[in-house]
PDB file of N, CA and C in Angstrom:
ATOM      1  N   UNK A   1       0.821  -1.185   0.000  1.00  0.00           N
ATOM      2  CA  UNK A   1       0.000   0.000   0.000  1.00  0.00           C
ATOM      3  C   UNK A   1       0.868   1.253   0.000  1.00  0.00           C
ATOM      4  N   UNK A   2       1.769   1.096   0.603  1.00  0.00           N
ATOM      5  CA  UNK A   2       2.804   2.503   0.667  1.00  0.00           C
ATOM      6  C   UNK A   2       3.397   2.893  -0.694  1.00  0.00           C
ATOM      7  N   UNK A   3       3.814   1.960  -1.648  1.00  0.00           N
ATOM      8  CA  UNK A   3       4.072   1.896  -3.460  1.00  0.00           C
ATOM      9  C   UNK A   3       3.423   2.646  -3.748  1.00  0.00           C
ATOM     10  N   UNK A   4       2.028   2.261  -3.864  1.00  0.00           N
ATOM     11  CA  UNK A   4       0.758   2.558  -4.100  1.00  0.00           C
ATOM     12  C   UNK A   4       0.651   4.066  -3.561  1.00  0.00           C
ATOM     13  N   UNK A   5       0.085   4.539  -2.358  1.00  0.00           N
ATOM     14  CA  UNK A   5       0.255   5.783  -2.231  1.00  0.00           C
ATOM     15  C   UNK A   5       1.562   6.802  -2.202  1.00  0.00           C
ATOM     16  N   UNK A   6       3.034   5.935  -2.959  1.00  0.00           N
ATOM     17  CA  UNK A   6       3.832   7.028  -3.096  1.00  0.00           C
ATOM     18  C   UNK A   6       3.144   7.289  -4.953  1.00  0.00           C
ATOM     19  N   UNK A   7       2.669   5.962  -5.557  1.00  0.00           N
ATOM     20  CA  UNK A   7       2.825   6.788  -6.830  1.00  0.00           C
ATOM     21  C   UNK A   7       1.238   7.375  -7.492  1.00  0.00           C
ATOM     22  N   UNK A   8       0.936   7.339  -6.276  1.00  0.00           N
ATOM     23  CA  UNK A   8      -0.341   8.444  -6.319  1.00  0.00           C
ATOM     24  C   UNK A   8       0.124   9.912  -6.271  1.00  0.00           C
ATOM     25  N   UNK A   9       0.685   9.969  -4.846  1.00  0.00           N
ATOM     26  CA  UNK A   9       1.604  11.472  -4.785  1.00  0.00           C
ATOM     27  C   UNK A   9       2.300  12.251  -5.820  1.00  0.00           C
ATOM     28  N   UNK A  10       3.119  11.009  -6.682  1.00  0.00           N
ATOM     29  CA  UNK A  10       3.755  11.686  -7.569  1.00  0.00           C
ATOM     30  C   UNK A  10       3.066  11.755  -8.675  1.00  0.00           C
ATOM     31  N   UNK A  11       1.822  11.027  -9.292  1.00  0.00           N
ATOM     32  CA  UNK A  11       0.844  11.480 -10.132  1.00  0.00           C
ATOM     33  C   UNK A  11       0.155  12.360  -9.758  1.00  0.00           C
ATOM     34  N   UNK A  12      -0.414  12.755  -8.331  1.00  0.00           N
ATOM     35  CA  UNK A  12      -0.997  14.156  -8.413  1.00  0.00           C
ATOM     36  C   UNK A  12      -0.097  15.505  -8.585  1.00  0.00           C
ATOM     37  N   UNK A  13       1.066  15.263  -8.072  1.00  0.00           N
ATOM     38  CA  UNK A  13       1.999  16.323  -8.072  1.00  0.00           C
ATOM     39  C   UNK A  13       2.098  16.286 -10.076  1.00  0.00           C
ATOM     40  N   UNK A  14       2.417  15.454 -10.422  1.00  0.00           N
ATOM     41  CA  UNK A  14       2.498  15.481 -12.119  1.00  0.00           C
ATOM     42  C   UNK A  14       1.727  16.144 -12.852  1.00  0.00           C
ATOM     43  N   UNK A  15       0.093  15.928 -12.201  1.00  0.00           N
ATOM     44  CA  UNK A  15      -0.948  16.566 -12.600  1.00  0.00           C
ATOM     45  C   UNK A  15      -1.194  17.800 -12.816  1.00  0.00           C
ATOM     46  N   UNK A  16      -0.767  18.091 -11.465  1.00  0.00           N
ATOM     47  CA  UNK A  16      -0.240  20.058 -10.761  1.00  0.00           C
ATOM     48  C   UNK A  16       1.053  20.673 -11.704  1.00  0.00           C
ATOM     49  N   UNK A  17       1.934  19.857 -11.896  1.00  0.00           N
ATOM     50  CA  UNK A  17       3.114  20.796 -12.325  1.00  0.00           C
ATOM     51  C   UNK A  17       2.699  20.966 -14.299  1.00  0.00           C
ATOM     52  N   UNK A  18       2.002  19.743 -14.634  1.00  0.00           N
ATOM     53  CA  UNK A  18       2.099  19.888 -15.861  1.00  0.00           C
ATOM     54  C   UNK A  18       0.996  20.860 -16.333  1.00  0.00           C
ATOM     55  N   UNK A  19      -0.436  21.084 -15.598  1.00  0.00           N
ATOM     56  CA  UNK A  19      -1.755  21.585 -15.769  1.00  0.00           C
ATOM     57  C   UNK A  19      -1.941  22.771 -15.177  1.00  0.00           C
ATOM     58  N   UNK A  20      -1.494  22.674 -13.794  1.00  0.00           N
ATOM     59  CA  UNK A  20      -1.818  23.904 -13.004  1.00  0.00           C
ATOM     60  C   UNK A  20      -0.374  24.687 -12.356  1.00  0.00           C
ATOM     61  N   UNK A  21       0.700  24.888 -13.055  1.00  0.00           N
ATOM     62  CA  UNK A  21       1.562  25.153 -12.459  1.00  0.00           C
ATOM     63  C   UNK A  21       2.099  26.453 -11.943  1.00  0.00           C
ATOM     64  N   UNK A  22       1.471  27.155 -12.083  1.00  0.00           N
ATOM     65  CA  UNK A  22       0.756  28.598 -11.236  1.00  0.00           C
ATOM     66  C   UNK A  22       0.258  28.069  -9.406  1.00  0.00           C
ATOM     67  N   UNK A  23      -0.543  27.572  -9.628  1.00  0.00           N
ATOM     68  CA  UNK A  23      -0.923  26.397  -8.454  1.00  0.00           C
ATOM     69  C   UNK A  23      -0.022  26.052  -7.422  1.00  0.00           C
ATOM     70  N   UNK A  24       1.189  25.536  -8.536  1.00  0.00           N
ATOM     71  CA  UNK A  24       1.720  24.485  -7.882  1.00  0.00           C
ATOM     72  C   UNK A  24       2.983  24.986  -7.365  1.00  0.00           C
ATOM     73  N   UNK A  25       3.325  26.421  -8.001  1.00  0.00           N
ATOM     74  CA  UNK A  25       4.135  27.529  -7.354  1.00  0.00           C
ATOM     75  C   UNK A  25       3.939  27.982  -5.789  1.00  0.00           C
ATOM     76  N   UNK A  26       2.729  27.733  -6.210  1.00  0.00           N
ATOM     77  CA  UNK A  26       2.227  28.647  -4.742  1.00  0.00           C
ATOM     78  C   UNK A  26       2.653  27.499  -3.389  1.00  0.00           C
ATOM     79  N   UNK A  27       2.774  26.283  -3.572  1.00  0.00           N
ATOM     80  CA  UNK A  27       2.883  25.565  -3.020  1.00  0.00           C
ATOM     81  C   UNK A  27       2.037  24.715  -1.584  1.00  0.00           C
ATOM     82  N   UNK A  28       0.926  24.276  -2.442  1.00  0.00           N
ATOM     83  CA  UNK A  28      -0.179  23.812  -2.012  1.00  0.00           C
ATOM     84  C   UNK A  28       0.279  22.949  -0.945  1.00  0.00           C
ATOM     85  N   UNK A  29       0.569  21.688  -0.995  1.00  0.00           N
ATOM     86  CA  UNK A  29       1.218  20.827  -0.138  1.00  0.00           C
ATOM     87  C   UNK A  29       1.565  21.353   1.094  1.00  0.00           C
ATOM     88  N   UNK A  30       2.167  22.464   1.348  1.00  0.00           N
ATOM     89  CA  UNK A  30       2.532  23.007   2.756  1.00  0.00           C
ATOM     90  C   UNK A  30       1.782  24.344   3.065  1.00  0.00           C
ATOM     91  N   UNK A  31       1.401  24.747   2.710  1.00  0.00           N
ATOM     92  CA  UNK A  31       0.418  26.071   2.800  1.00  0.00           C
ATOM     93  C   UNK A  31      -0.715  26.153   2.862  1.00  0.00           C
ATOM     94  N   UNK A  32      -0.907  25.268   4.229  1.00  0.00           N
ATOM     95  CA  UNK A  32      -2.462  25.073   4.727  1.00  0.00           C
ATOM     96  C   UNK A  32      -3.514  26.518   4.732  1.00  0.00           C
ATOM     97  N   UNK A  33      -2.878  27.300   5.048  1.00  0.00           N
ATOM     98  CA  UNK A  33      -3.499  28.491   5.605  1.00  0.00           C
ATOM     99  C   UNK A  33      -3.513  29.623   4.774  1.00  0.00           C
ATOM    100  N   UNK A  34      -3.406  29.345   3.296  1.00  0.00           N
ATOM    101  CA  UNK A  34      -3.801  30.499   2.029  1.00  0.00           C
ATOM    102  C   UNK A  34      -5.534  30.029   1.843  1.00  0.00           C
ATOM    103  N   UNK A  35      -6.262  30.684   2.137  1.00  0.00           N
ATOM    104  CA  UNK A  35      -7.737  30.061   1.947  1.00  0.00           C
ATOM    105  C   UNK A  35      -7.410  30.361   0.310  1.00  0.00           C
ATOM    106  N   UNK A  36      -7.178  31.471  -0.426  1.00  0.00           N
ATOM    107  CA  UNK A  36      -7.854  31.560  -1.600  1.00  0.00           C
ATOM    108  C   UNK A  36      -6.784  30.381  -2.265  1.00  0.00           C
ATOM    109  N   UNK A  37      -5.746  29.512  -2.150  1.00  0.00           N
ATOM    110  CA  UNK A  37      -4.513  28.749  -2.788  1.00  0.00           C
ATOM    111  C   UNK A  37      -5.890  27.773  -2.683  1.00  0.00           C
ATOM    112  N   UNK A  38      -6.244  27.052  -0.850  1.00  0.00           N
ATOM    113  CA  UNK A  38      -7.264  26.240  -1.012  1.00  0.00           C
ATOM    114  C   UNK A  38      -8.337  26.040  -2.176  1.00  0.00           C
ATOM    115  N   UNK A  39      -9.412  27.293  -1.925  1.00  0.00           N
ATOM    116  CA  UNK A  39     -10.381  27.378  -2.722  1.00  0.00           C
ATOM    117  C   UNK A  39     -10.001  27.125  -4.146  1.00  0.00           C
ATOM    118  N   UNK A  40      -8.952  27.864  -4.694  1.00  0.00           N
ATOM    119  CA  UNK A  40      -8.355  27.442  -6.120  1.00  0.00           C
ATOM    120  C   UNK A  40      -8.210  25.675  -6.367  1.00  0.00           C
ATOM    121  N   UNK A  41      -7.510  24.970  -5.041  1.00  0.00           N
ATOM    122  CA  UNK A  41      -7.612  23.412  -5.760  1.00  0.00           C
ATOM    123  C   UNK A  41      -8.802  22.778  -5.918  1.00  0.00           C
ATOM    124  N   UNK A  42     -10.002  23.364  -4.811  1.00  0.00           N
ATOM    125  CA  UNK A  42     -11.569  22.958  -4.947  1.00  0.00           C
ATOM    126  C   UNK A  42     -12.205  23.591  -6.020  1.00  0.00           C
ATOM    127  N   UNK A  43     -11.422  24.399  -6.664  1.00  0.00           N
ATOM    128  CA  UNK A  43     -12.432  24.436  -8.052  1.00  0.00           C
ATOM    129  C   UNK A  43     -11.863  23.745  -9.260  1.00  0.00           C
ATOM    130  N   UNK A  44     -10.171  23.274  -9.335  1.00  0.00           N
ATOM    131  CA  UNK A  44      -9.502  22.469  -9.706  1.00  0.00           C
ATOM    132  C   UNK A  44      -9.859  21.294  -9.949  1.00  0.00           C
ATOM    133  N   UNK A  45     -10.196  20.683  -8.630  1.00  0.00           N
ATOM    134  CA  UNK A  45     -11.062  19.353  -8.008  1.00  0.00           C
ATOM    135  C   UNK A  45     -12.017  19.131  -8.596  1.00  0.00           C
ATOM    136  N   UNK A  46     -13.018  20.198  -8.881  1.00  0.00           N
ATOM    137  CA  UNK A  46     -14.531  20.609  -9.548  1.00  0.00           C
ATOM    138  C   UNK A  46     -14.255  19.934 -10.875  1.00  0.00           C
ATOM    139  N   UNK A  47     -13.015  20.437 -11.631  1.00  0.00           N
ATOM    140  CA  UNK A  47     -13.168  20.633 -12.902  1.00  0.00           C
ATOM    141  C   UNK A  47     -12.658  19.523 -13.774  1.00  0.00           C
ATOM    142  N   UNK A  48     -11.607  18.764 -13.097  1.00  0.00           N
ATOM    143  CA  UNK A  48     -10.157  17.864 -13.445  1.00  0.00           C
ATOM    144  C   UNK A  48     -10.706  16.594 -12.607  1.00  0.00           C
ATOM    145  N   UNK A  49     -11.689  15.555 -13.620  1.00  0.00           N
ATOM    146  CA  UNK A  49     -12.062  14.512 -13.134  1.00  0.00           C
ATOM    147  C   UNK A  49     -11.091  13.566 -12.879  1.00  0.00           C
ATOM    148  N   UNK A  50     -10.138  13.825 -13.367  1.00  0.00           N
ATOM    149  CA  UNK A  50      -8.841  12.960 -13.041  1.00  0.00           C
ATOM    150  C   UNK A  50      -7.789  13.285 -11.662  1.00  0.00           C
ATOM    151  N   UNK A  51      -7.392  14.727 -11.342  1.00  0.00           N
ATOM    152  CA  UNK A  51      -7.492  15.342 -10.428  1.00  0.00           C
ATOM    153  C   UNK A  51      -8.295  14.629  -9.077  1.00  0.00           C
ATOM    154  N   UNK A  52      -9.216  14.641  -9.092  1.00  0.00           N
ATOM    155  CA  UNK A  52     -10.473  14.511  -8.337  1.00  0.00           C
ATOM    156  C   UNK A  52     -10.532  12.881  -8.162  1.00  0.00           C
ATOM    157  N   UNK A  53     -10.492  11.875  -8.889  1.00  0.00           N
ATOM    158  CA  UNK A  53     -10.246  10.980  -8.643  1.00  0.00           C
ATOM    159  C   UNK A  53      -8.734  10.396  -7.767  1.00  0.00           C
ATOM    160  N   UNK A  54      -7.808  11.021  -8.182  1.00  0.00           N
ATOM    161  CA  UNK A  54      -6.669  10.632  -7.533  1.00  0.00           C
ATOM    162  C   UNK A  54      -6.902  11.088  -5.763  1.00  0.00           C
ATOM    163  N   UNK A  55      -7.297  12.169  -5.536  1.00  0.00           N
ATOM    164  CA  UNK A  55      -7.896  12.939  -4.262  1.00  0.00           C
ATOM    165  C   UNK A  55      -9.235  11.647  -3.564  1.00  0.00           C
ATOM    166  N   UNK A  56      -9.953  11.737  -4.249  1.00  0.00           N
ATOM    167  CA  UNK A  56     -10.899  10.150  -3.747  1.00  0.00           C
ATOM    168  C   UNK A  56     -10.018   9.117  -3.362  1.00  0.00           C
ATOM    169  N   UNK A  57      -9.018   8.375  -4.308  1.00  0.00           N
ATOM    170  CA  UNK A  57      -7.865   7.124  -4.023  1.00  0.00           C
ATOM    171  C   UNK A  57      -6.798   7.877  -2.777  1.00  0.00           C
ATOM    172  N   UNK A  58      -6.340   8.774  -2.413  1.00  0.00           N
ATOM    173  CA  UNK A  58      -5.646   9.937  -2.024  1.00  0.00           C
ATOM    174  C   UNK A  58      -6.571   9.211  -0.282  1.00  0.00           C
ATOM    175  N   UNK A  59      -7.944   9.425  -0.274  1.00  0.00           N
ATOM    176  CA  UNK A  59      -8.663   9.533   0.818  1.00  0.00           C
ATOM    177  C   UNK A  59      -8.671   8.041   1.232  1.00  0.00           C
ATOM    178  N   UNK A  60      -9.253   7.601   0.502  1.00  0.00           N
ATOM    179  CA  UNK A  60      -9.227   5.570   0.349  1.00  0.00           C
ATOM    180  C   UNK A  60      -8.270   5.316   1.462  1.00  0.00           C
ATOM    181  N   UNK A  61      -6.809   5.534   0.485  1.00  0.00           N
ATOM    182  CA  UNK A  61      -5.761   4.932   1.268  1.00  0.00           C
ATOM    183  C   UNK A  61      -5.064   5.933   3.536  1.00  0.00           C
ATOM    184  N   UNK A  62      -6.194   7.119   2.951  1.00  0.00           N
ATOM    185  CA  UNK A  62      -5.603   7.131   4.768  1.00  0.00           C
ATOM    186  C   UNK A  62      -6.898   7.267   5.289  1.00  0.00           C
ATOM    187  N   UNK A  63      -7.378   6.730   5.040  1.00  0.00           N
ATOM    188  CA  UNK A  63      -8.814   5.738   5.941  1.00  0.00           C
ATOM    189  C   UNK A  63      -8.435   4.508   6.368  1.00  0.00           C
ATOM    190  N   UNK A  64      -7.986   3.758   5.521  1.00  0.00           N
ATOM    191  CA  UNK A  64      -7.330   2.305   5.849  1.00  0.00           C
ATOM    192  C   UNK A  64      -5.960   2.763   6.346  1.00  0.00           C
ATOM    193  N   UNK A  65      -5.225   3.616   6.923  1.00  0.00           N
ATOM    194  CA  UNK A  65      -4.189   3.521   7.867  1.00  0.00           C
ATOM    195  C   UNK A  65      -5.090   3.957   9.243  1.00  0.00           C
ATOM    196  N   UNK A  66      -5.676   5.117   9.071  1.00  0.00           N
ATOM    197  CA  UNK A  66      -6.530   5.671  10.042  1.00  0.00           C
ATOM    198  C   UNK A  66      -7.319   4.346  10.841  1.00  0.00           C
ATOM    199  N   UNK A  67      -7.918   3.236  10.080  1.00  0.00           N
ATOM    200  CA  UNK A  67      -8.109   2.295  10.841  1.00  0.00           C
ATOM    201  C   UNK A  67      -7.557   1.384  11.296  1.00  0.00           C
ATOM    202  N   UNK A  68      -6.045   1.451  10.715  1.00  0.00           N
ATOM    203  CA  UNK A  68      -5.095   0.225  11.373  1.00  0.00           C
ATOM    204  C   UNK A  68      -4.379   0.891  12.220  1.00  0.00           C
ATOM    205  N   UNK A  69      -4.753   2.116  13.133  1.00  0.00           N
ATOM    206  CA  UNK A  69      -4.141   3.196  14.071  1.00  0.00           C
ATOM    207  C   UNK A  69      -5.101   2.943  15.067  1.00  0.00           C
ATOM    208  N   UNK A  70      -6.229   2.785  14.453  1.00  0.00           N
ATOM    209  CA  UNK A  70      -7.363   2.760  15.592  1.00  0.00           C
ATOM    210  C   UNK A  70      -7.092   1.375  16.278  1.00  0.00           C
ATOM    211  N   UNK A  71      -7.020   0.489  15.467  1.00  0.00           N
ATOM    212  CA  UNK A  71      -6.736  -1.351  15.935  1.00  0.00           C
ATOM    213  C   UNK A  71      -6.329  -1.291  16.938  1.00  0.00           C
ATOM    214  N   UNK A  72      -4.715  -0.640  16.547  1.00  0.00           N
ATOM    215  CA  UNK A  72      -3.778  -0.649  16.974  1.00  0.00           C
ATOM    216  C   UNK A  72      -3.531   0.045  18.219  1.00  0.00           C
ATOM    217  N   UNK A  73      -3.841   1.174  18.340  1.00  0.00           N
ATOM    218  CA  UNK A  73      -3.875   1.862  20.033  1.00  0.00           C
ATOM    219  C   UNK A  73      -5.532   0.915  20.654  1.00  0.00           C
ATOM    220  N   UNK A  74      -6.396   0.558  20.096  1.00  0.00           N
ATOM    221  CA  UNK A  74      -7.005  -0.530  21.022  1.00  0.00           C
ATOM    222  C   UNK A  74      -6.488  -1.402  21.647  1.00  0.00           C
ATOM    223  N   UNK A  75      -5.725  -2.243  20.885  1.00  0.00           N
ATOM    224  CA  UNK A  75      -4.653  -3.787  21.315  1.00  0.00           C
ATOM    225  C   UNK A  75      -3.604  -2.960  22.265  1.00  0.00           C
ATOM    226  N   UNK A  76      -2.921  -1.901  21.871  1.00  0.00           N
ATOM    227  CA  UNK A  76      -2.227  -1.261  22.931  1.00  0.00           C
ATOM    228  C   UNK A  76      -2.959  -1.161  23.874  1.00  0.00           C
ATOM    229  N   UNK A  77      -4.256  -0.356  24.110  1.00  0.00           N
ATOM    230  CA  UNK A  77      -4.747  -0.295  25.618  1.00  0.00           C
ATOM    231  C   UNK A  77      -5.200  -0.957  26.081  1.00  0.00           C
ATOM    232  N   UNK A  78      -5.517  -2.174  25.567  1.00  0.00           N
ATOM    233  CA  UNK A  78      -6.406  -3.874  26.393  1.00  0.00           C
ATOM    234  C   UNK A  78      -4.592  -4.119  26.724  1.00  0.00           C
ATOM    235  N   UNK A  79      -3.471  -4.051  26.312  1.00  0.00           N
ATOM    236  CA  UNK A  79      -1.866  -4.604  26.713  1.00  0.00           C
ATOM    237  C   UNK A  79      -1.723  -4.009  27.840  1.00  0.00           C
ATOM    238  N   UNK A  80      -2.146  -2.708  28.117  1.00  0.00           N
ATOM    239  CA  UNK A  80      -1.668  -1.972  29.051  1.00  0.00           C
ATOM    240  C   UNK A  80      -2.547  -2.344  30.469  1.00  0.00           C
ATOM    241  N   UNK A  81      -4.043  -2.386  30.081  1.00  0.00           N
ATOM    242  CA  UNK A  81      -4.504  -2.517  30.918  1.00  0.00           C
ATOM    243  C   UNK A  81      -4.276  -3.993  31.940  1.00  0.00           C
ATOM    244  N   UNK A  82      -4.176  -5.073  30.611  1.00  0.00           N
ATOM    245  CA  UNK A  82      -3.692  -6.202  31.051  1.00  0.00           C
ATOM    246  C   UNK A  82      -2.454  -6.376  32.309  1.00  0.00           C
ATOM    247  N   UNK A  83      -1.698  -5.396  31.364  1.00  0.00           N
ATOM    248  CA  UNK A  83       0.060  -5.571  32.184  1.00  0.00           C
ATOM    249  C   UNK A  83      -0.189  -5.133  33.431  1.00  0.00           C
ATOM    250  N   UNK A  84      -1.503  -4.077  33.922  1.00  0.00           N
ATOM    251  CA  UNK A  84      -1.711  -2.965  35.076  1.00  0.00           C
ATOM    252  C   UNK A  84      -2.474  -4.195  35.772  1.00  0.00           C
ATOM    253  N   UNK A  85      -3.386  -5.199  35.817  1.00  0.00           N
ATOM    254  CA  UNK A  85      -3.250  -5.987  36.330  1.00  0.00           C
ATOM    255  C   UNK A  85      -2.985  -7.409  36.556  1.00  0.00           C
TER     256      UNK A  85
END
């Protein structure tokens, strides 16, 4: 899965530098806090069904870590609680 979501990354970044690279100057990836940089990739998103799909697969894959985090600090705290008595 990690293959997989590195060469998602580098197809969306591909997407950005070759299509939107005005965009991709601005440097989306780390610049949480430009609302109008935001709003620009949600109309991006809107428009670039391909875009927009990679962002859907993008979500897919950290849902399924997000739930093997959740597992995982469960089994940690039934261990802990165990070890406590």
């Amino acid at each position: 899965m990690l293959i997989q979501n590195i060469k998602l990354q580098v197809e969306a970044e591909r997407i950005f530098i070759n299509n939107y690279p005005e965009i991709y100057l601005r440097n989306f990836w780390f610049n949480y806090s430009d609302k109008n940089l935001i709003n620009n990739v949600f109309q991006i998103m809107k428009k670039d069904i391909h875009f927009k799909a990679l962002m859907v697969q993008k979500i897919s894959f950290m849902e399924v870590k997000i739930g093997a985090l959740k597992s995982y600090s469960k089994q940690r705290d039934s261990l802990i609680t165990l070890l406590k008595n």
